[in-house]
N, C-alpha and C. Protein backbone atom coordinates (compact mmCIF):
# COMPACT_ATOMS: atom_id res chain seq x y z
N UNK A 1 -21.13 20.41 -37.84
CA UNK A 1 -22.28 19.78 -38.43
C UNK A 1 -23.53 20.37 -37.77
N UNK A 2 -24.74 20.51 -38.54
CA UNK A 2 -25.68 21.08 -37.70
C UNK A 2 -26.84 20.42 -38.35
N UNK A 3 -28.09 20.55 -37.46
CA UNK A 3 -29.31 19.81 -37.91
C UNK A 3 -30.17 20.53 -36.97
N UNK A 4 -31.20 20.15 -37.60
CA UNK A 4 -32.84 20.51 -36.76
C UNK A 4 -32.57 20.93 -35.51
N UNK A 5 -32.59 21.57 -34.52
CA UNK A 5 -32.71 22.04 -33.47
C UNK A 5 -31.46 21.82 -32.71
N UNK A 6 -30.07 22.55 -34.09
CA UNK A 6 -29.29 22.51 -33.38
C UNK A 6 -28.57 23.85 -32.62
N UNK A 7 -28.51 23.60 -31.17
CA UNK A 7 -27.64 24.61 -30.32
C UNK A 7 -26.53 25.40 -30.37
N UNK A 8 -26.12 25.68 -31.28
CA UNK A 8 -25.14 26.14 -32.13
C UNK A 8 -25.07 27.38 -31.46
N UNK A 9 -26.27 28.06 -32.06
CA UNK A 9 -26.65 30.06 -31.71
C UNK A 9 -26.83 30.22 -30.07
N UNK A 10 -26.98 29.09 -29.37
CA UNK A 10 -27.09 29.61 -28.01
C UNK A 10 -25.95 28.92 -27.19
N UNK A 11 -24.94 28.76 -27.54
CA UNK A 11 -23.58 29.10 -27.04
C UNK A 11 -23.05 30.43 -26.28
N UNK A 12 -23.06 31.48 -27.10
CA UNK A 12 -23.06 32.63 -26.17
C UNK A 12 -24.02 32.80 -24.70
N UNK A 13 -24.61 32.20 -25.37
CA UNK A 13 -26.38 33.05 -24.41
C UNK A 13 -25.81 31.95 -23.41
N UNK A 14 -25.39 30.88 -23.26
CA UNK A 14 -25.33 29.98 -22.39
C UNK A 14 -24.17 30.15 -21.46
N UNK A 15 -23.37 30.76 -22.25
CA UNK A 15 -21.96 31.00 -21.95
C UNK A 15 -22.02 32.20 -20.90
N UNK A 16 -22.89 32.97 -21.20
CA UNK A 16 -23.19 34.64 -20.59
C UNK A 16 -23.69 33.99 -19.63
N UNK A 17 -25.02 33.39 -19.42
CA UNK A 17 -25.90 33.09 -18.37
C UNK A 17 -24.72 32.17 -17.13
N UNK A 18 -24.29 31.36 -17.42
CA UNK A 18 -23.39 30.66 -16.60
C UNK A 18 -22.17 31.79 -15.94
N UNK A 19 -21.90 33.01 -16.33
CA UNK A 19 -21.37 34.19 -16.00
C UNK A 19 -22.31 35.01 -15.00
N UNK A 20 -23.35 35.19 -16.02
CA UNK A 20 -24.31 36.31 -15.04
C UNK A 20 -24.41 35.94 -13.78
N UNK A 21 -24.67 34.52 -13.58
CA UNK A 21 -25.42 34.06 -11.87
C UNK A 21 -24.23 33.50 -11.46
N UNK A 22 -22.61 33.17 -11.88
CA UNK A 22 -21.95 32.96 -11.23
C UNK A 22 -21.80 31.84 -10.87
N UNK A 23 -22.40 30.72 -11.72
CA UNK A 23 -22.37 29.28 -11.72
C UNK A 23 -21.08 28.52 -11.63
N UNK A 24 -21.20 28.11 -10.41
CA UNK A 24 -19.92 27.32 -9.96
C UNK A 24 -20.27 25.59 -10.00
N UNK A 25 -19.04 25.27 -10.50
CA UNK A 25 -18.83 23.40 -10.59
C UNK A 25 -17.71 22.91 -11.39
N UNK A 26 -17.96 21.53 -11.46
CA UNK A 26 -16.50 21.33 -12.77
C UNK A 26 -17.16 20.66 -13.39
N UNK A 27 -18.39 20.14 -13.41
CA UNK A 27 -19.15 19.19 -14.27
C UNK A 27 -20.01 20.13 -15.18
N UNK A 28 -20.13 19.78 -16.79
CA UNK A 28 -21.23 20.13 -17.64
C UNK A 28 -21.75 19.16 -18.30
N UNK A 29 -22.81 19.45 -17.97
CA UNK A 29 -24.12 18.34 -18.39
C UNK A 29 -24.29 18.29 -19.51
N UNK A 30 -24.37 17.77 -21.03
CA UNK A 30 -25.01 18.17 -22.34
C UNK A 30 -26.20 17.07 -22.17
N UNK A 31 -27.29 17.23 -21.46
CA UNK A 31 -28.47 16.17 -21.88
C UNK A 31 -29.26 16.69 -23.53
N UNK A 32 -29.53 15.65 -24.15
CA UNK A 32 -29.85 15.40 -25.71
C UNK A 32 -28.99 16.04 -26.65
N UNK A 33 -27.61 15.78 -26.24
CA UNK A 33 -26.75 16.48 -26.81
C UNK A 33 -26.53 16.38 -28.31
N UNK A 34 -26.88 15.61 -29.15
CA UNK A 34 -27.37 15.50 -30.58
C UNK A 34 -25.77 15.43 -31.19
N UNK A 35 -25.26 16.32 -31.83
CA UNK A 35 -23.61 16.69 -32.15
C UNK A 35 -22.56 16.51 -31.22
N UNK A 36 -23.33 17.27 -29.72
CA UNK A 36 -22.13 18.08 -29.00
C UNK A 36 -21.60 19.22 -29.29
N UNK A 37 -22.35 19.55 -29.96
CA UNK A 37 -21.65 21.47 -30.17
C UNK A 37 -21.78 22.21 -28.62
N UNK A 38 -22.57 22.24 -27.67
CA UNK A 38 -22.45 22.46 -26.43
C UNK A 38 -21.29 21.85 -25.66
N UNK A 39 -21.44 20.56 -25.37
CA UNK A 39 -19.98 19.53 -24.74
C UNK A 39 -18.80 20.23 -25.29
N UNK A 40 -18.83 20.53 -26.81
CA UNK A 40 -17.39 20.44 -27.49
C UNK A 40 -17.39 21.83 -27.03
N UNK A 41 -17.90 23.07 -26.94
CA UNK A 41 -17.60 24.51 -26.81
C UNK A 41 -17.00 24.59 -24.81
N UNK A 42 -17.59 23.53 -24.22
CA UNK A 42 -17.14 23.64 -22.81
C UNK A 42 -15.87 22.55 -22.52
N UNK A 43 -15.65 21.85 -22.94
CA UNK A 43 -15.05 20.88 -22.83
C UNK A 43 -13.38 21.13 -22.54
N UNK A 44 -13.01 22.44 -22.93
CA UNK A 44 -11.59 22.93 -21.94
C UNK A 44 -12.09 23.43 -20.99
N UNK A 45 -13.23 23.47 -20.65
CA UNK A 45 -13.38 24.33 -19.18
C UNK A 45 -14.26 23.67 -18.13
N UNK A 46 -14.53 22.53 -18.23
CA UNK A 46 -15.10 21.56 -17.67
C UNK A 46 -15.03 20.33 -17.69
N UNK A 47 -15.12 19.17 -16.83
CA UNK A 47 -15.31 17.62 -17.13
C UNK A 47 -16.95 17.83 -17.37
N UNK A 48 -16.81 17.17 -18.95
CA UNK A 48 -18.01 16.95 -19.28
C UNK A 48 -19.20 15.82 -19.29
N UNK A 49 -20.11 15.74 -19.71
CA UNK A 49 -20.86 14.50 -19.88
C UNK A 49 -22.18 14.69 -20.87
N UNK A 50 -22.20 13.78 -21.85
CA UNK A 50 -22.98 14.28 -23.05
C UNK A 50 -23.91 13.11 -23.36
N UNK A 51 -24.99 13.20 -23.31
CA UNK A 51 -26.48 12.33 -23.29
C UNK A 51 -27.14 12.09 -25.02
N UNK A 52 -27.14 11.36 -25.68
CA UNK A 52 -28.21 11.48 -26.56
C UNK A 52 -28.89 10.23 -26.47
N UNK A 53 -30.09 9.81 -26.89
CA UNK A 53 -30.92 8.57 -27.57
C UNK A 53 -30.02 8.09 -28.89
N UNK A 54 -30.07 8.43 -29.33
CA UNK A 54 -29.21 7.54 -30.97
C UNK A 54 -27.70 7.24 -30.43
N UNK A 55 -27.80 6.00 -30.93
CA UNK A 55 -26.36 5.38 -30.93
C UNK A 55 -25.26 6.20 -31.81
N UNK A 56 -25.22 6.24 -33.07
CA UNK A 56 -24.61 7.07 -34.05
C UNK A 56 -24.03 8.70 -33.08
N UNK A 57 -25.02 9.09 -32.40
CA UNK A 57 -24.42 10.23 -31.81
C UNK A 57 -23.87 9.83 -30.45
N UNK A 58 -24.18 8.67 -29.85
CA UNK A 58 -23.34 8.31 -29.17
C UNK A 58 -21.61 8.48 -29.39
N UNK A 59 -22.14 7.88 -30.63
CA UNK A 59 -20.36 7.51 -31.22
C UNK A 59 -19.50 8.56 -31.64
N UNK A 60 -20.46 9.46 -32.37
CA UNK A 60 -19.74 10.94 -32.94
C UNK A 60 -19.37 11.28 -31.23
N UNK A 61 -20.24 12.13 -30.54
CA UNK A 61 -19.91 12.62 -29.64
C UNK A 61 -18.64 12.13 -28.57
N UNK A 62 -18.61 10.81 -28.89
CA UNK A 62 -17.21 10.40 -28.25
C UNK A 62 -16.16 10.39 -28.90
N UNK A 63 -16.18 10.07 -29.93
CA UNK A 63 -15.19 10.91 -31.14
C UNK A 63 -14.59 12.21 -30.93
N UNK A 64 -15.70 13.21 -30.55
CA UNK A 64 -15.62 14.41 -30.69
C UNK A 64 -14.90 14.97 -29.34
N UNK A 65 -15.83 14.53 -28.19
CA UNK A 65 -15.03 14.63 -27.08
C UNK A 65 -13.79 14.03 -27.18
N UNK A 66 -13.85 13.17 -26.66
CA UNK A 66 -12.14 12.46 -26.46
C UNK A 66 -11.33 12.87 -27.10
N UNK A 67 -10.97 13.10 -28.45
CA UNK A 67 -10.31 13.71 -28.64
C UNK A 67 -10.20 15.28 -29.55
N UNK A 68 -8.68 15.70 -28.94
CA UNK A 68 -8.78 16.93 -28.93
C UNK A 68 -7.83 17.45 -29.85
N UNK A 69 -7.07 16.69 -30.81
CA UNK A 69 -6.15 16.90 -31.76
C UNK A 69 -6.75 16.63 -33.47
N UNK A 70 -6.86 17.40 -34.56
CA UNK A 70 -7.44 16.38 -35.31
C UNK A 70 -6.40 15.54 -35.85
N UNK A 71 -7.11 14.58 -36.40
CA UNK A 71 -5.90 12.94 -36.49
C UNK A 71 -5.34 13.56 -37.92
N UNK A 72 -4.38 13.29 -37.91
CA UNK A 72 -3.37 13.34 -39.08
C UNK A 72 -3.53 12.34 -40.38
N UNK A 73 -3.83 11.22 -39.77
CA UNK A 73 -3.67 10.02 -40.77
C UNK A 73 -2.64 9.69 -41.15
N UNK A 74 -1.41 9.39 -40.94
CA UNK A 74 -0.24 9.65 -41.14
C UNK A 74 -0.26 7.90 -41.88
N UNK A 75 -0.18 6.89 -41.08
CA UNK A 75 -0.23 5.69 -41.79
C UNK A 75 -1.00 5.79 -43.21
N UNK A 76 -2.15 5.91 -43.28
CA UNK A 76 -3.55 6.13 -44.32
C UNK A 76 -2.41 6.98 -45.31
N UNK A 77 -2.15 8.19 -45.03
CA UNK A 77 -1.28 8.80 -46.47
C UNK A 77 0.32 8.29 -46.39
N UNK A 78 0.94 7.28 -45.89
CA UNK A 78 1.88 6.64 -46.14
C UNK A 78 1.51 5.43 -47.11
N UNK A 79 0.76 5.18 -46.50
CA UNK A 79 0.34 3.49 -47.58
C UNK A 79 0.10 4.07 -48.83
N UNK A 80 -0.64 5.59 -48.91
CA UNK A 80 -1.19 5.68 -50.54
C UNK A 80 -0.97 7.10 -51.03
N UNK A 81 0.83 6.97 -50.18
CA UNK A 81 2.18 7.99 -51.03
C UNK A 81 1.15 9.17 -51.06
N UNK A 82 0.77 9.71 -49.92
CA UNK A 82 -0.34 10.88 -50.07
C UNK A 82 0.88 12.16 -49.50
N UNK A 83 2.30 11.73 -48.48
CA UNK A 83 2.80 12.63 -47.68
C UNK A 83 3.82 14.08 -48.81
């Protein structure tokens, strides 16, 4: 998903820079993390932590983090003979 000033395109550049200087830790910060397209691109390679103001992206972003499988729905297309 993407919107207004979203971080999408500077993934690499972020990814490089955290290479170039050799940035060591296990924590990544996403402050105003909006989506989480940052959190979600580090998130096998770090314990993360992801900041926004809006509740709604509160909620996506924990969605998004936590989990790491997409859901099947398996009940949802049993009840309505979808399998």
């Amino acid at each position: 998903m993407r919107y207004l000033g979203s971080k999408i395109k500077l993934l690499n550049f972020i990814q490089r820079t955290i290479e170039k200087y050799n940035i060591q830790g296990h924590v990544f910060c996403d402050l105003f993390a909006g989506t989480s397209c940052v959190a979600d691109f580090f998130k096998d390679r770090y314990d993360v932590i992801a900041n926004d103001f809006m509740y709604y992206l509160y909620c996506f972003s924990k969605a998004k983090l936590n989990f790491h499988d997409v859901p099947l729905f398996k009940t949802f297309q049993e009840k309505y003979n979808l399998t």
